[in-house]
C-alpha atoms as a PDB file:
ATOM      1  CA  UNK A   1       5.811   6.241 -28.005  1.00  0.00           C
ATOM      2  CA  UNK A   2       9.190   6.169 -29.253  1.00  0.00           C
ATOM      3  CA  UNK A   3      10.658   2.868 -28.912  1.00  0.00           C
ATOM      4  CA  UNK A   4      14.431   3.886 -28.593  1.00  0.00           C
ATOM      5  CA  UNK A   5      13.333   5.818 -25.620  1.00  0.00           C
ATOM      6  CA  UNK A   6      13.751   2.018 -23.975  1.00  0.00           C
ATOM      7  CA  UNK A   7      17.158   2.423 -24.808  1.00  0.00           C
ATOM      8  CA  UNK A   8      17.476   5.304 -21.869  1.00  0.00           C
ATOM      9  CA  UNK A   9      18.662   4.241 -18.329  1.00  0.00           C
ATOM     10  CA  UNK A  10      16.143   6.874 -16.940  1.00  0.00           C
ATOM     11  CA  UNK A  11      13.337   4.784 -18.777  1.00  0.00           C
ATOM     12  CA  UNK A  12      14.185   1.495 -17.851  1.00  0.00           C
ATOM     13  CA  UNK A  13      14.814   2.373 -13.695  1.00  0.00           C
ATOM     14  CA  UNK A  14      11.437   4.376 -13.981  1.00  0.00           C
ATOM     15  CA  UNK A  15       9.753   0.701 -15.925  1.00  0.00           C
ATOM     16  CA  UNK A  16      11.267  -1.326 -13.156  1.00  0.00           C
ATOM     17  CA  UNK A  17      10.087   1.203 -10.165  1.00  0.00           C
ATOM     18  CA  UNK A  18       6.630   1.118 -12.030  1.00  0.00           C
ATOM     19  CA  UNK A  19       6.617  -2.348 -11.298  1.00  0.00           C
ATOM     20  CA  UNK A  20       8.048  -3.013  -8.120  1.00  0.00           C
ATOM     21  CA  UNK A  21       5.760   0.329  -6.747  1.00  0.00           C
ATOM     22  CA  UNK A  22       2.724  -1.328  -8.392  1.00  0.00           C
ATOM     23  CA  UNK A  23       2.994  -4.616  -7.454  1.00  0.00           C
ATOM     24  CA  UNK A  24       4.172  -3.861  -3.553  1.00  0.00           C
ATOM     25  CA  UNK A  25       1.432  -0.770  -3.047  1.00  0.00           C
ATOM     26  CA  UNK A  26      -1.247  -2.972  -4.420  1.00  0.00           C
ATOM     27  CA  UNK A  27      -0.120  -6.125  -2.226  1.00  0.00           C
ATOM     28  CA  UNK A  28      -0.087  -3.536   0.856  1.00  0.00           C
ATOM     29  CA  UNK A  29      -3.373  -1.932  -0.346  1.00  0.00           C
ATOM     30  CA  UNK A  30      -5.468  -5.534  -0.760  1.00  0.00           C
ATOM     31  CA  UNK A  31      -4.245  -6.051   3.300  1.00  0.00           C
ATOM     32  CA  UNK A  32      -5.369  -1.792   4.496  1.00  0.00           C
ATOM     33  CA  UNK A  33      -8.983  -2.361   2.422  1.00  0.00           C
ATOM     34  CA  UNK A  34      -9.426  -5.624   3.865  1.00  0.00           C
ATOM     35  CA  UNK A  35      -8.788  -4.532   7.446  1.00  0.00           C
ATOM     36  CA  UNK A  36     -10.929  -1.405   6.826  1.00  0.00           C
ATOM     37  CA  UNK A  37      -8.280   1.161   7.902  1.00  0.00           C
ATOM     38  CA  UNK A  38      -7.745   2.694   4.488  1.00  0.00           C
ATOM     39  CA  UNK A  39      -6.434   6.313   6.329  1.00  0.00           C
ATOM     40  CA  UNK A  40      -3.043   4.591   7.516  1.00  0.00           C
ATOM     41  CA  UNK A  41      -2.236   4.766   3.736  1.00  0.00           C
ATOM     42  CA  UNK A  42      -2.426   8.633   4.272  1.00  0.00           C
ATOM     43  CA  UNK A  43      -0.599   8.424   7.877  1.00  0.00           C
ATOM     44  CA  UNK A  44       2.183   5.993   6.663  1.00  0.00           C
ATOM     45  CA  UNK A  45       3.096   8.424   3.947  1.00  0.00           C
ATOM     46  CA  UNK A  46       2.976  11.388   6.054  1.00  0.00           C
ATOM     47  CA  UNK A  47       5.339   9.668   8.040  1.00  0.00           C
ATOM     48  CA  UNK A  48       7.428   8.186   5.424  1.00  0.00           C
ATOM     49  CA  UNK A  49       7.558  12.542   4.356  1.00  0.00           C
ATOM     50  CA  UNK A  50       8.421  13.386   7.775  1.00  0.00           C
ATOM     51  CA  UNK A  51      11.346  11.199   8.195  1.00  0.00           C
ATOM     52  CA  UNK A  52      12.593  11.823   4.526  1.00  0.00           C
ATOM     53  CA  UNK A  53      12.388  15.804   5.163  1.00  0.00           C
ATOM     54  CA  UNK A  54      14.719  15.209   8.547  1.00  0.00           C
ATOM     55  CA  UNK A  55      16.924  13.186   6.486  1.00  0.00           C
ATOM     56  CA  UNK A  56      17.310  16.484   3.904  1.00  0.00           C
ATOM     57  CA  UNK A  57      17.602  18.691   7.067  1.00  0.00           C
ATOM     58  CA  UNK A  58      20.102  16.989   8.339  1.00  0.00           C
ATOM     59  CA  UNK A  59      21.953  16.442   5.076  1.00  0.00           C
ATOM     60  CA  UNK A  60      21.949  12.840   4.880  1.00  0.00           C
ATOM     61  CA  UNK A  61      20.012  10.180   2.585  1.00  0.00           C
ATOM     62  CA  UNK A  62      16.403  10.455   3.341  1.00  0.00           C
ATOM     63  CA  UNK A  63      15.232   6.942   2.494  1.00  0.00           C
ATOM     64  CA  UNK A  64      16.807   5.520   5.962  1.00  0.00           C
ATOM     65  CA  UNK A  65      15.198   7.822   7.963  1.00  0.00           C
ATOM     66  CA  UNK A  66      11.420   7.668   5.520  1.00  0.00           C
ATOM     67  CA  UNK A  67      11.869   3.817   6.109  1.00  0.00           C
ATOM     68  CA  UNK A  68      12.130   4.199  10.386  1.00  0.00           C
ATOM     69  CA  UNK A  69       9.529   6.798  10.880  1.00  0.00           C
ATOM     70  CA  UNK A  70       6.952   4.576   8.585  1.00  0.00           C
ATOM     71  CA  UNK A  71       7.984   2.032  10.301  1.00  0.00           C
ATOM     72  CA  UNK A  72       7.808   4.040  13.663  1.00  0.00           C
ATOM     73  CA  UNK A  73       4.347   4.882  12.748  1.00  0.00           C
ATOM     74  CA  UNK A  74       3.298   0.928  12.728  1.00  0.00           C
ATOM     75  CA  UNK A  75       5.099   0.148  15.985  1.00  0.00           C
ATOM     76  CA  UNK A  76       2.740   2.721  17.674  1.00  0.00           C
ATOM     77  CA  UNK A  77      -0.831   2.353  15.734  1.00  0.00           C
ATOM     78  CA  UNK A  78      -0.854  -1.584  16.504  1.00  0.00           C
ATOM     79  CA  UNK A  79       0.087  -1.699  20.117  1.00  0.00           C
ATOM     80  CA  UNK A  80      -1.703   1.545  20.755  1.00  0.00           C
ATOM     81  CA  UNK A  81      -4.808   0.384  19.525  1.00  0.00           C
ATOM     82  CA  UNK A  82      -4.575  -2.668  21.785  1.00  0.00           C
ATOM     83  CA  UNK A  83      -3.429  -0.984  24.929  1.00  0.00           C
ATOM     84  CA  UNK A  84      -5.738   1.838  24.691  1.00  0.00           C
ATOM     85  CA  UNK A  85      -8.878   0.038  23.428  1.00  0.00           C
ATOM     86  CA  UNK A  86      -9.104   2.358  20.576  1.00  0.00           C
ATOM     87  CA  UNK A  87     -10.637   1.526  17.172  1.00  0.00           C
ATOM     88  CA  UNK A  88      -7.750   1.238  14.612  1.00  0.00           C
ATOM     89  CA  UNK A  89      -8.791   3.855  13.256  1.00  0.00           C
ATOM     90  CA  UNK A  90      -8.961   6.318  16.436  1.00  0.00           C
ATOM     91  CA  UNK A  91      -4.968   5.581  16.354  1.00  0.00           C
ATOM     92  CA  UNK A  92      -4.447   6.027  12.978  1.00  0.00           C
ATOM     93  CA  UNK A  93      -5.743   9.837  13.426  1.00  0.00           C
ATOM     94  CA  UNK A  94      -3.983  10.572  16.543  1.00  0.00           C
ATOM     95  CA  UNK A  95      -0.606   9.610  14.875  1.00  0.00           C
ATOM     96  CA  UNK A  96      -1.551  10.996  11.361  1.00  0.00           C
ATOM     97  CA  UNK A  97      -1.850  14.745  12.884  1.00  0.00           C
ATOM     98  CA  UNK A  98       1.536  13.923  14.608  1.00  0.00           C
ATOM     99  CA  UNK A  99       3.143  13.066  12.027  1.00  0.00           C
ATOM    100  CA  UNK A 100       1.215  15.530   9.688  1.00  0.00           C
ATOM    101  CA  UNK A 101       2.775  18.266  12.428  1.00  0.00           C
ATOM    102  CA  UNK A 102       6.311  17.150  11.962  1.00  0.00           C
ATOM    103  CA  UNK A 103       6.252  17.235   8.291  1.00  0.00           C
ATOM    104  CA  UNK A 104       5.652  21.070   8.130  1.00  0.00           C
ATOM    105  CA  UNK A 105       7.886  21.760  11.556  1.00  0.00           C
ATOM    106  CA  UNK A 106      10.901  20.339   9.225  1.00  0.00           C
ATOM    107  CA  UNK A 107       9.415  22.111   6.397  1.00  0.00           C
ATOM    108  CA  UNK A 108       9.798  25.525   8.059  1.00  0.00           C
ATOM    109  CA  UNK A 109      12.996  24.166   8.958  1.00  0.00           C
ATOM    110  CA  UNK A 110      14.693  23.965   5.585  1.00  0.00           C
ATOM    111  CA  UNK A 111      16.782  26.768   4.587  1.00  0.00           C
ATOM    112  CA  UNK A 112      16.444  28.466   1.238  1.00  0.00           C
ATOM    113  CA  UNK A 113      14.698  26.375  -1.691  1.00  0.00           C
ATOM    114  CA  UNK A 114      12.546  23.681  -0.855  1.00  0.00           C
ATOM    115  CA  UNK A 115      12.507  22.306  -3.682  1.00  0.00           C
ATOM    116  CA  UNK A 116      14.045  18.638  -2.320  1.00  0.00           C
ATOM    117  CA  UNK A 117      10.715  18.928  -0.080  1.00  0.00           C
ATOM    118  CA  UNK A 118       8.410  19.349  -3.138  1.00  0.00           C
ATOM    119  CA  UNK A 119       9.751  16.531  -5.250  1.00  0.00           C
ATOM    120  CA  UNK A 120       9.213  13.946  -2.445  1.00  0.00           C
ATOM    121  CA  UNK A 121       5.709  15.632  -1.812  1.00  0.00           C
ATOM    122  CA  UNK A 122       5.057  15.085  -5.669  1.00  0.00           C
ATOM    123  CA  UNK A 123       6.976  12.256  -6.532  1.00  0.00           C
ATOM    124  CA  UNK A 124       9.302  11.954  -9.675  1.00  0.00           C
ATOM    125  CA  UNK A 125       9.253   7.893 -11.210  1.00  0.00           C
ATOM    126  CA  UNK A 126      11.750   9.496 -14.241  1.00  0.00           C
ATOM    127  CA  UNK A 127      13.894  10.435 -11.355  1.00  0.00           C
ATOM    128  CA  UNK A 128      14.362   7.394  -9.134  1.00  0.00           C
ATOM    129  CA  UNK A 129      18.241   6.007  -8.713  1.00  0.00           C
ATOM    130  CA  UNK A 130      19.582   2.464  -7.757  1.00  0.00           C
ATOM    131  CA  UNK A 131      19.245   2.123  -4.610  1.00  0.00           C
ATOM    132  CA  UNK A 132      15.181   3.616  -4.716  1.00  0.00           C
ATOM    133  CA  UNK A 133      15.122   0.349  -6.740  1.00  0.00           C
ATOM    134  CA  UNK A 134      16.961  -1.930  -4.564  1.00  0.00           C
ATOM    135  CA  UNK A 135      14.456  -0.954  -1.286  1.00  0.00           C
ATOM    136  CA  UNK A 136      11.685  -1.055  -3.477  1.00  0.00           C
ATOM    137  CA  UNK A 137      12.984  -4.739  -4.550  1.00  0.00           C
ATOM    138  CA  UNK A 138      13.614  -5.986  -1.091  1.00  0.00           C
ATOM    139  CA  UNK A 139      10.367  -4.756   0.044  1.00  0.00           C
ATOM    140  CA  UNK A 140       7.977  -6.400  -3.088  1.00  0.00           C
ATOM    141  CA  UNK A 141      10.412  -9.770  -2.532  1.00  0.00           C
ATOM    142  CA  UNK A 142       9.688  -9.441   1.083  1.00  0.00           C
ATOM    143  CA  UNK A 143       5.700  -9.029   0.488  1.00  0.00           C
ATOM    144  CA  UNK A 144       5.386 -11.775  -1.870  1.00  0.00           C
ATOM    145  CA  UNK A 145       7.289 -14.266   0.539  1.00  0.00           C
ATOM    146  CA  UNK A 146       4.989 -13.707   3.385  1.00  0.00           C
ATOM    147  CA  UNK A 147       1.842 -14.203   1.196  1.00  0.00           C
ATOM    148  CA  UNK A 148       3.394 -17.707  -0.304  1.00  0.00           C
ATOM    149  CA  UNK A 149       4.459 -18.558   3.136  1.00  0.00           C
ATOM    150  CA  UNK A 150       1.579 -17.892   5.490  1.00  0.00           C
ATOM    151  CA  UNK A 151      -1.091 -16.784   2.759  1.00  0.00           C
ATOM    152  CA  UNK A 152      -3.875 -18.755   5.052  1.00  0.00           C
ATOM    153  CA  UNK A 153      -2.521 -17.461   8.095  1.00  0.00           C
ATOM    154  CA  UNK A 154      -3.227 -13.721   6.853  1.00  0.00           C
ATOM    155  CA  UNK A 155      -6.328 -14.875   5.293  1.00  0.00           C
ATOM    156  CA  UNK A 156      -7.855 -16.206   8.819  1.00  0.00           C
ATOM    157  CA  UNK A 157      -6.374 -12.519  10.461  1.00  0.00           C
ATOM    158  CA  UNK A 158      -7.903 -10.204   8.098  1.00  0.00           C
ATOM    159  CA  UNK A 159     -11.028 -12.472   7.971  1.00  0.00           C
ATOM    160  CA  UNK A 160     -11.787 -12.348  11.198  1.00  0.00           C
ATOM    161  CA  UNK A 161      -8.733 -11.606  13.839  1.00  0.00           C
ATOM    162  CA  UNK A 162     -10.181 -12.411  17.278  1.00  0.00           C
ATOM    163  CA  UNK A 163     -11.476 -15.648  15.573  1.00  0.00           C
ATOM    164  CA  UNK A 164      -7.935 -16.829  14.385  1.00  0.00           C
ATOM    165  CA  UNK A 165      -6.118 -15.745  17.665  1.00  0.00           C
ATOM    166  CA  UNK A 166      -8.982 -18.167  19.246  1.00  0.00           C
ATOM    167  CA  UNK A 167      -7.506 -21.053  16.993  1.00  0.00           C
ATOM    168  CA  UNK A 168      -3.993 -20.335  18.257  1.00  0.00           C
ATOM    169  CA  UNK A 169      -3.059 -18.089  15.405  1.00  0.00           C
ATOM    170  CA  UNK A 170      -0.373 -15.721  16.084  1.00  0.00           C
ATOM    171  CA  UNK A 171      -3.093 -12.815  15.172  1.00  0.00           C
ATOM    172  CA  UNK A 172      -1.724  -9.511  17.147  1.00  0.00           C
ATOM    173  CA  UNK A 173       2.216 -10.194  15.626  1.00  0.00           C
ATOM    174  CA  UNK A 174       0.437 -10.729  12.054  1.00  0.00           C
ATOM    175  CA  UNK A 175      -1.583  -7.580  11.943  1.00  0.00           C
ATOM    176  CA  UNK A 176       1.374  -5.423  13.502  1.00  0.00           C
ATOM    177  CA  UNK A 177       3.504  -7.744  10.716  1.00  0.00           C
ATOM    178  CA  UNK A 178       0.787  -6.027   8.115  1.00  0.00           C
ATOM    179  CA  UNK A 179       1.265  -2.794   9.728  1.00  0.00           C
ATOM    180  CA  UNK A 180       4.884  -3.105   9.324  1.00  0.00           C
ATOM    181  CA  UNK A 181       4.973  -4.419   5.535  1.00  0.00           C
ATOM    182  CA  UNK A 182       2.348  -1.146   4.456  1.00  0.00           C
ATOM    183  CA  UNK A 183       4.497   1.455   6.234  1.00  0.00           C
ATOM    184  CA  UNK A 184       7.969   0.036   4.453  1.00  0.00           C
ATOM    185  CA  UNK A 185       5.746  -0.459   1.147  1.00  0.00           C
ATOM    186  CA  UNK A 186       5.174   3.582   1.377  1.00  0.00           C
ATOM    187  CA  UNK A 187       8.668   4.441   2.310  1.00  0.00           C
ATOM    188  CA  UNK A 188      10.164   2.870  -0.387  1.00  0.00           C
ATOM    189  CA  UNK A 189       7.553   4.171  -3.059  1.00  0.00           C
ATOM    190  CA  UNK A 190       8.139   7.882  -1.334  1.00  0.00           C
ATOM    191  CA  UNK A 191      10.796   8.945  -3.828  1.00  0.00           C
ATOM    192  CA  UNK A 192       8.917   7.634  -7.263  1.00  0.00           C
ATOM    193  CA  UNK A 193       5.455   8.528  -6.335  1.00  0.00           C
ATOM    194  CA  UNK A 194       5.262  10.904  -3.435  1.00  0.00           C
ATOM    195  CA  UNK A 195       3.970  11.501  -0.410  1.00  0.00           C
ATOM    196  CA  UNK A 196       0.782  12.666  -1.382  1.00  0.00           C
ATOM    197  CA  UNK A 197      -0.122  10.323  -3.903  1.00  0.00           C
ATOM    198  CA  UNK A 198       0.742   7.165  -3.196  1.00  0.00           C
ATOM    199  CA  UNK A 199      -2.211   6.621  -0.829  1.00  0.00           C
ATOM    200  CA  UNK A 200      -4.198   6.543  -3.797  1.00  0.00           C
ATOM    201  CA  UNK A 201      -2.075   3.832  -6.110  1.00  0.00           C
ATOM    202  CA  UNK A 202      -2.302   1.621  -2.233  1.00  0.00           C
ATOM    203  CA  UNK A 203      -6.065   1.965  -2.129  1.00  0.00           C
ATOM    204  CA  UNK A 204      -7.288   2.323  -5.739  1.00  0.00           C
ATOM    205  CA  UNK A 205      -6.181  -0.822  -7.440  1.00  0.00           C
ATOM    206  CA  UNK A 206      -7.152  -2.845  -4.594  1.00  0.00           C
ATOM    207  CA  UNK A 207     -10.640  -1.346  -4.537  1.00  0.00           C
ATOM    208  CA  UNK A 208     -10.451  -2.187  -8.074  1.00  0.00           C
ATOM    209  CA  UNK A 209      -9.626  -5.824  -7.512  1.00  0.00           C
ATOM    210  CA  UNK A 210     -12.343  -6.174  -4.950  1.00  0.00           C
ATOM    211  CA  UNK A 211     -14.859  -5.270  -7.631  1.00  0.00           C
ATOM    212  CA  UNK A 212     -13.880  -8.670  -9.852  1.00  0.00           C
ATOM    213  CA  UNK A 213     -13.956 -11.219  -7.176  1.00  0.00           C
ATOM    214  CA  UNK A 214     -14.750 -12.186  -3.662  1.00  0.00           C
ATOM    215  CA  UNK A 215     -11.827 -14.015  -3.105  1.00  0.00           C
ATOM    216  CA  UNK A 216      -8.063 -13.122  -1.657  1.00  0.00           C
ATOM    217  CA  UNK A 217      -6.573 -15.756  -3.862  1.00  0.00           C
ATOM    218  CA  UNK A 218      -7.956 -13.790  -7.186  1.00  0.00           C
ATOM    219  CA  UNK A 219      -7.536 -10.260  -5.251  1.00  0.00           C
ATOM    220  CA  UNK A 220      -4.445 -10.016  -4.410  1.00  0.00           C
ATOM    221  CA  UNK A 221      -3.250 -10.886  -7.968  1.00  0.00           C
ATOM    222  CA  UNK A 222      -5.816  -8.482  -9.272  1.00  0.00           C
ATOM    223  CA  UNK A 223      -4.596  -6.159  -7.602  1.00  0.00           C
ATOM    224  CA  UNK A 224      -0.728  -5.925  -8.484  1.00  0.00           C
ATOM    225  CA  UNK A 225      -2.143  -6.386 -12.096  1.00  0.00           C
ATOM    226  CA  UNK A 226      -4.129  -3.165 -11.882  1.00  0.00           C
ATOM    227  CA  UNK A 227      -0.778  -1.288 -10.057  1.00  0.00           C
ATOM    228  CA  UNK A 228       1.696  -2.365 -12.699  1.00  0.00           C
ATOM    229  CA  UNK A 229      -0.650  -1.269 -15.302  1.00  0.00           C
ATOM    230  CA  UNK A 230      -1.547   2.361 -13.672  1.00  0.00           C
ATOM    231  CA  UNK A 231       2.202   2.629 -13.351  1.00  0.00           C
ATOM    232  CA  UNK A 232       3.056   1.695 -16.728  1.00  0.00           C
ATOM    233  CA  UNK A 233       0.596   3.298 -18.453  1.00  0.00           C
ATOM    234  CA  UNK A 234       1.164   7.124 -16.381  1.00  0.00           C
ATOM    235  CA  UNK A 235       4.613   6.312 -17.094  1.00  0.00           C
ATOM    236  CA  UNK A 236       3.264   6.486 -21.127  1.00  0.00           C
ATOM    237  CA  UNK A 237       1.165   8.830 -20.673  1.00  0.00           C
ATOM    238  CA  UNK A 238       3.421  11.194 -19.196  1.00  0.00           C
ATOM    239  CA  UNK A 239       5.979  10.480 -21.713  1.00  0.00           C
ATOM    240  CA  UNK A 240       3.438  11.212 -24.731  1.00  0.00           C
ATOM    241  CA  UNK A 241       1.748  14.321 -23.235  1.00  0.00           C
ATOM    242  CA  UNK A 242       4.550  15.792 -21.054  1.00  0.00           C
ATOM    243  CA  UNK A 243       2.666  15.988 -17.850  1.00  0.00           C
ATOM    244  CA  UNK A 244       3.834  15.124 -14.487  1.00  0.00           C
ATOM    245  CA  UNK A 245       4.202  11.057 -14.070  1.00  0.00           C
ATOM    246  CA  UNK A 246       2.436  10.751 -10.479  1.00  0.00           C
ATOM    247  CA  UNK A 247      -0.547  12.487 -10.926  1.00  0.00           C
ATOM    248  CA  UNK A 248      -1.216  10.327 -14.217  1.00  0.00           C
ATOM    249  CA  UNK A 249      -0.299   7.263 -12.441  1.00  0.00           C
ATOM    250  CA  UNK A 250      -3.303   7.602  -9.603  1.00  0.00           C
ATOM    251  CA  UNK A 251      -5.450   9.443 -12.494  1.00  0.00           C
ATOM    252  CA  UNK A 252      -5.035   5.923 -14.334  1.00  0.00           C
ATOM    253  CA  UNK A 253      -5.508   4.089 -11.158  1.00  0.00           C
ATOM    254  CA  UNK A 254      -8.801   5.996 -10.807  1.00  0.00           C
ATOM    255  CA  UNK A 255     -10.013   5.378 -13.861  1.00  0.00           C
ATOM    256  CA  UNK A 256      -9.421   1.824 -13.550  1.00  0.00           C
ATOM    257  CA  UNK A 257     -11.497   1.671 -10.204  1.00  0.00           C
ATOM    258  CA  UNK A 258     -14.403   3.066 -12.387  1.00  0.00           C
ATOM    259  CA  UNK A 259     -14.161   0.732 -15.375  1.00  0.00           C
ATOM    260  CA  UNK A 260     -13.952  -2.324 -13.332  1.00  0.00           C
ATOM    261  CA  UNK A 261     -16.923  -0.941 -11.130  1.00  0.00           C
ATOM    262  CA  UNK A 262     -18.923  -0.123 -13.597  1.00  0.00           C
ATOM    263  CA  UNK A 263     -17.775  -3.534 -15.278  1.00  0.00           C
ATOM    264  CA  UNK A 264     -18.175  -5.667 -11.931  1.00  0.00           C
ATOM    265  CA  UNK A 265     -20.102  -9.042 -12.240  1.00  0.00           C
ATOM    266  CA  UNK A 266     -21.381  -8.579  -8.693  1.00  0.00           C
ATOM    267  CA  UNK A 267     -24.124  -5.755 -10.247  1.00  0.00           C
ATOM    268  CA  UNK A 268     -25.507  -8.633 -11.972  1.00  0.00           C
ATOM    269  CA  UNK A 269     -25.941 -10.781  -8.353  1.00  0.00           C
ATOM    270  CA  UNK A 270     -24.684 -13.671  -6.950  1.00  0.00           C
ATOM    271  CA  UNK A 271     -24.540 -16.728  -8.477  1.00  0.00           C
ATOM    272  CA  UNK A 272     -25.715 -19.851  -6.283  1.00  0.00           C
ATOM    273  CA  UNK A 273     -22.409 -21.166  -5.589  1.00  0.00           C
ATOM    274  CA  UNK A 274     -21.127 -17.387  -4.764  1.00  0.00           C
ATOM    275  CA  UNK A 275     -23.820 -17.456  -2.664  1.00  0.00           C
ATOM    276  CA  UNK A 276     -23.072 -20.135  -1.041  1.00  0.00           C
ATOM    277  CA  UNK A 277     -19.404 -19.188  -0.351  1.00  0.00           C
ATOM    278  CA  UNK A 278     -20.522 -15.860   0.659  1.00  0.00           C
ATOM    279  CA  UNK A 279     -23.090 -17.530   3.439  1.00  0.00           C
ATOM    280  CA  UNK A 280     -19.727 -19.806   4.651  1.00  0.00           C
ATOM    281  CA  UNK A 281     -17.601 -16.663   4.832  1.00  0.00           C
ATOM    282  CA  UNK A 282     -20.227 -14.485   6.715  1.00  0.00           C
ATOM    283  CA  UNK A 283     -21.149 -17.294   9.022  1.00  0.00           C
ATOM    284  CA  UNK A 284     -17.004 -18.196   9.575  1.00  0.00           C
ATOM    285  CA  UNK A 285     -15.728 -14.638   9.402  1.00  0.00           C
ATOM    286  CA  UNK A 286     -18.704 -12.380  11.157  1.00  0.00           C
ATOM    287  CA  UNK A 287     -21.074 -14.455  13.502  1.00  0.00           C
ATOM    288  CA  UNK A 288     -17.780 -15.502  14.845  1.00  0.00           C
ATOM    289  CA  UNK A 289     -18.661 -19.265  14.790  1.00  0.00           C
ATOM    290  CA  UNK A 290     -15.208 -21.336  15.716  1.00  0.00           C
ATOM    291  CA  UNK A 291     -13.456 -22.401  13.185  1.00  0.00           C
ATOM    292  CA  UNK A 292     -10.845 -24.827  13.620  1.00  0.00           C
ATOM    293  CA  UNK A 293      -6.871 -24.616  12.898  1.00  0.00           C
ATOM    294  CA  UNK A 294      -6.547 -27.284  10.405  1.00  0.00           C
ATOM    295  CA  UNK A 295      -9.580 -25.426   8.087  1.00  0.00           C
ATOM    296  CA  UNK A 296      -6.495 -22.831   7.843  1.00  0.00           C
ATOM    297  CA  UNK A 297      -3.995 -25.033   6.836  1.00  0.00           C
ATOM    298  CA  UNK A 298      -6.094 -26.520   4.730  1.00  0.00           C
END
């Protein structure tokens, strides 16, 4: 690659996007493949689509309006899930075809070329302005506070959450806080990597991650690791080859799933202290046993 091509404005916002999008998705995607609920990466950009395409309808700046129906979207799946004793997951589906349903009602809806629709269905990183930066910004600054600040806290939810709302952890605001953070993580990627692929730069470097180690504290890292370098690297790629940026991105991101599985220490077996740790976590997080508050704060 040319290097006075760093010299361009275009490159440097799409370098900085690459990193805020990897770093926040892969955050947000560590939290979704914990839980087990990888599909609300797919319903979270649907919505995030939705409200962007009533935002072009209407004429106005579509990032407001991607940000409150992902956001929408988390409001309902949490508190849903509770109040109707559904599975996560159930939830996830129900609002997923809703908000799969008003995607193509505003679709049909826009007159003459859609071709506003198509670039937020695809994505465009060369293409992202200012202010995509700025909510992509707040939103990785925003992620990376609440894991410094109450890193155990989350730990203990996605560990095991009726367990930590037993100790007195605030468990039901946390997860709908997690809901929350993944739904403004996808609206604020929507414009650099699209709605259809960014489920796969939220799922695949965490998935990644989760083949190197067993624990959150190495994960989580990991995993923004393995985002900034699918981002970067598409970004090169699509420079070098001239092929569009978002589908080399997840390409990259898959490829890097395959190399660290094939890679992973864990095919060669625990070691006695992992297995060790791995008894304490299964006993802690899955039999249920109590654990007590100050193990958290520990």
């Amino acid at each position: 690659m040319d290097a006075s091509i760093f010299h361009y404005a275009f490159m440097q916002k799409a370098l900085l996007a690459g990193f805020l999008g990897g770093v926040s998705c892969a955050l947000a995607g560590v939290v979704v493949v914990t839980m087990r609920i990888t599909a609300i990466g797919t319903c979270m950009a649907h919505a995030a689509f939705a409200g962007a395409l009533l935002g072009i309808l209407l004429g106005i700046d579509p990032t407001p309006l991607a940000f409150a129906f992902s956001l929408g979207a988390a409001g309902i799946i949490g508190p849903l899930a509770d109040r109707a004793d559904f599975a996560p997951e159930t939830v996830v589906g129900i609002v997923f075809s809703a908000m799969l349903g008003l995607a193509f009602l505003f679709v049909g809806l826009l007159p003459g070329p859609r071709t506003a629709a198509l670039n937020l269905f695809w994505g465009n990183i060369l293409t992202v302005g200012w202010h995509d930066i700025a909510y992509m910004g707040g939103t990785t600054l925003v992620l990376l506070a609440a894991l410094a600040l109450f890193f155990k806290e989350i730990q203990a939810v996605l560990c095991h959450r009726a367990t930590a709302l037993a100790v007195g952890i605030p468990a039901t605001a946390i997860f709908n806080a997690m809901l929350f953070a993944t739904g403004a993580t996808v609206a604020a990627s929507l414009q650099s990597i699209g709605g259809l692929l960014i489920f796969s730069l939220i799922i695949n470097p965490a998935a990644a991650a989760y083949q190197l180690s067993y624990s959150l504290k190495h994960i989580f890292p990991l995993a923004a690791l393995f985002g900034v370098a699918s981002c970067w690297g598409g970004l090169a790629l699509s420079y070098a080859f001239d092929i569009p940026s978002g589908a080399v991105i997840v390409m990259l991101s898959t490829a890097l799933f395959i190399a660290c599985t094939i890679l992973s220490p864990k095919k060669r077996g625990l070691s006695h202290r992992e297995r060790l740790s791995l008894t304490f976590s299964r006993t802690v997080c899955t039999a249920g046993e109590p654990i007590r508050r100050d193990h958290v704060h520990r």
